[in-house]
Protein backbone atom coordinates (compact mmCIF):
# COMPACT_ATOMS: atom_id res chain seq x y z
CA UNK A 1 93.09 129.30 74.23
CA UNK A 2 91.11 131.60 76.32
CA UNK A 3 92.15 131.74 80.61
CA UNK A 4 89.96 129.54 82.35
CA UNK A 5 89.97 132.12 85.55
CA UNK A 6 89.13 134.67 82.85
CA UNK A 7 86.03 132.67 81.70
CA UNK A 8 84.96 131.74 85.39
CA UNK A 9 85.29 135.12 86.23
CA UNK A 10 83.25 136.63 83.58
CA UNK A 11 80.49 134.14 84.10
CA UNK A 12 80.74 135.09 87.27
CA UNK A 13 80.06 138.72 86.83
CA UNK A 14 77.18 138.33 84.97
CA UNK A 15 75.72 136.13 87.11
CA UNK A 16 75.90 138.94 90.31
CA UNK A 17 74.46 141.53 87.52
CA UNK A 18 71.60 139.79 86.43
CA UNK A 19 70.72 139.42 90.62
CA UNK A 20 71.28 142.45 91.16
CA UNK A 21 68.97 143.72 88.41
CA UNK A 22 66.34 141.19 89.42
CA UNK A 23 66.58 142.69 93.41
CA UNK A 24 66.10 145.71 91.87
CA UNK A 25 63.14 144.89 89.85
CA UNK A 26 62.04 142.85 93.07
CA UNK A 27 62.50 146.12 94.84
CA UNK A 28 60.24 148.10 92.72
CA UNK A 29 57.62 145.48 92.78
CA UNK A 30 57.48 145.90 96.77
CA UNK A 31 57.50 149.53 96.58
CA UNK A 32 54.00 148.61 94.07
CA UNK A 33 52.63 146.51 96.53
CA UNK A 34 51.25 149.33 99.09
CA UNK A 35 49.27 150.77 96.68
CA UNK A 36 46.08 148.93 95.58
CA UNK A 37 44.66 145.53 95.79
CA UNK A 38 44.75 145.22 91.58
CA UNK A 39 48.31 146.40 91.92
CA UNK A 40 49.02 143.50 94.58
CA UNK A 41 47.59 140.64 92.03
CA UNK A 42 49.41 142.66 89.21
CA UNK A 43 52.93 142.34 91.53
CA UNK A 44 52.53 138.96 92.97
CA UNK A 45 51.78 137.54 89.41
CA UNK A 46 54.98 139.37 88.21
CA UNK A 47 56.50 138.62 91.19
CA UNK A 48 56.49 134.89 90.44
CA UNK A 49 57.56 134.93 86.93
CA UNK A 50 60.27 136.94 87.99
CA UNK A 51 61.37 134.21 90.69
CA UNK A 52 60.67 131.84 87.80
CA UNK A 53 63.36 133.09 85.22
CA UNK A 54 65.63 133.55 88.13
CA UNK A 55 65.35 129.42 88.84
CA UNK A 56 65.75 129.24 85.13
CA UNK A 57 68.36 132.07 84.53
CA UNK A 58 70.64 130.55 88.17
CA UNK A 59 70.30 126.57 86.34
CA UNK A 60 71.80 128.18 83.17
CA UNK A 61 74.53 130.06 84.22
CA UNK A 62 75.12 127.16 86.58
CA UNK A 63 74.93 124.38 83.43
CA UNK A 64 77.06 126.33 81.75
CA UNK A 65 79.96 126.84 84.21
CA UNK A 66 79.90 123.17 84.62
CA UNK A 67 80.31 122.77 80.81
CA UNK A 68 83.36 125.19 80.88
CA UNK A 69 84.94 123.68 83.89
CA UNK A 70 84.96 120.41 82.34
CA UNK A 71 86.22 121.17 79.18
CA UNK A 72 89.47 122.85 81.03
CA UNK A 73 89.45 119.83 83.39
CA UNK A 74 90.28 117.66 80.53
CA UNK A 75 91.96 119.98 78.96
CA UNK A 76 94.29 120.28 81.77
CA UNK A 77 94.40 116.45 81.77
């Protein structure tokens, strides 16, 4: 049987990388948006599918750390 703080805290992790990457990539995408008017459609468009899988990416990892926690809460039971 695996530490539940271990689990948490490697769910955890991986959820502060993956926003991290995505305020980098968000980053870039501003620094792309001074350029030209193509370039702003081309960012804003990205822009919002990047917000997009970050809704989808954040109800996920937050699914998923509900389905752990339970299974320890009964566990524990």
């Amino acid at each position: 049987m695996e530490n539940p703080l271990k689990v948490i805290e490697g769910k955890i992790n991986g959820f502060i990388w993956t926003l991290a990457i995505n305020g980098v990539v968000l980053l870039l995408l501003g620094i792309l948006i001074v350029w030209t008017d193509f370039m702003l459609r081309l960012v804003m468009g990205v822009l919002v599918i990047v917000v997009a899988y970050v809704f989808f990416y954040s109800a996920y990892k937050v699914w998923s750390f509900k389905k752990d926690l339970e299974k320890y809460l009964k566990f524990l039971k």
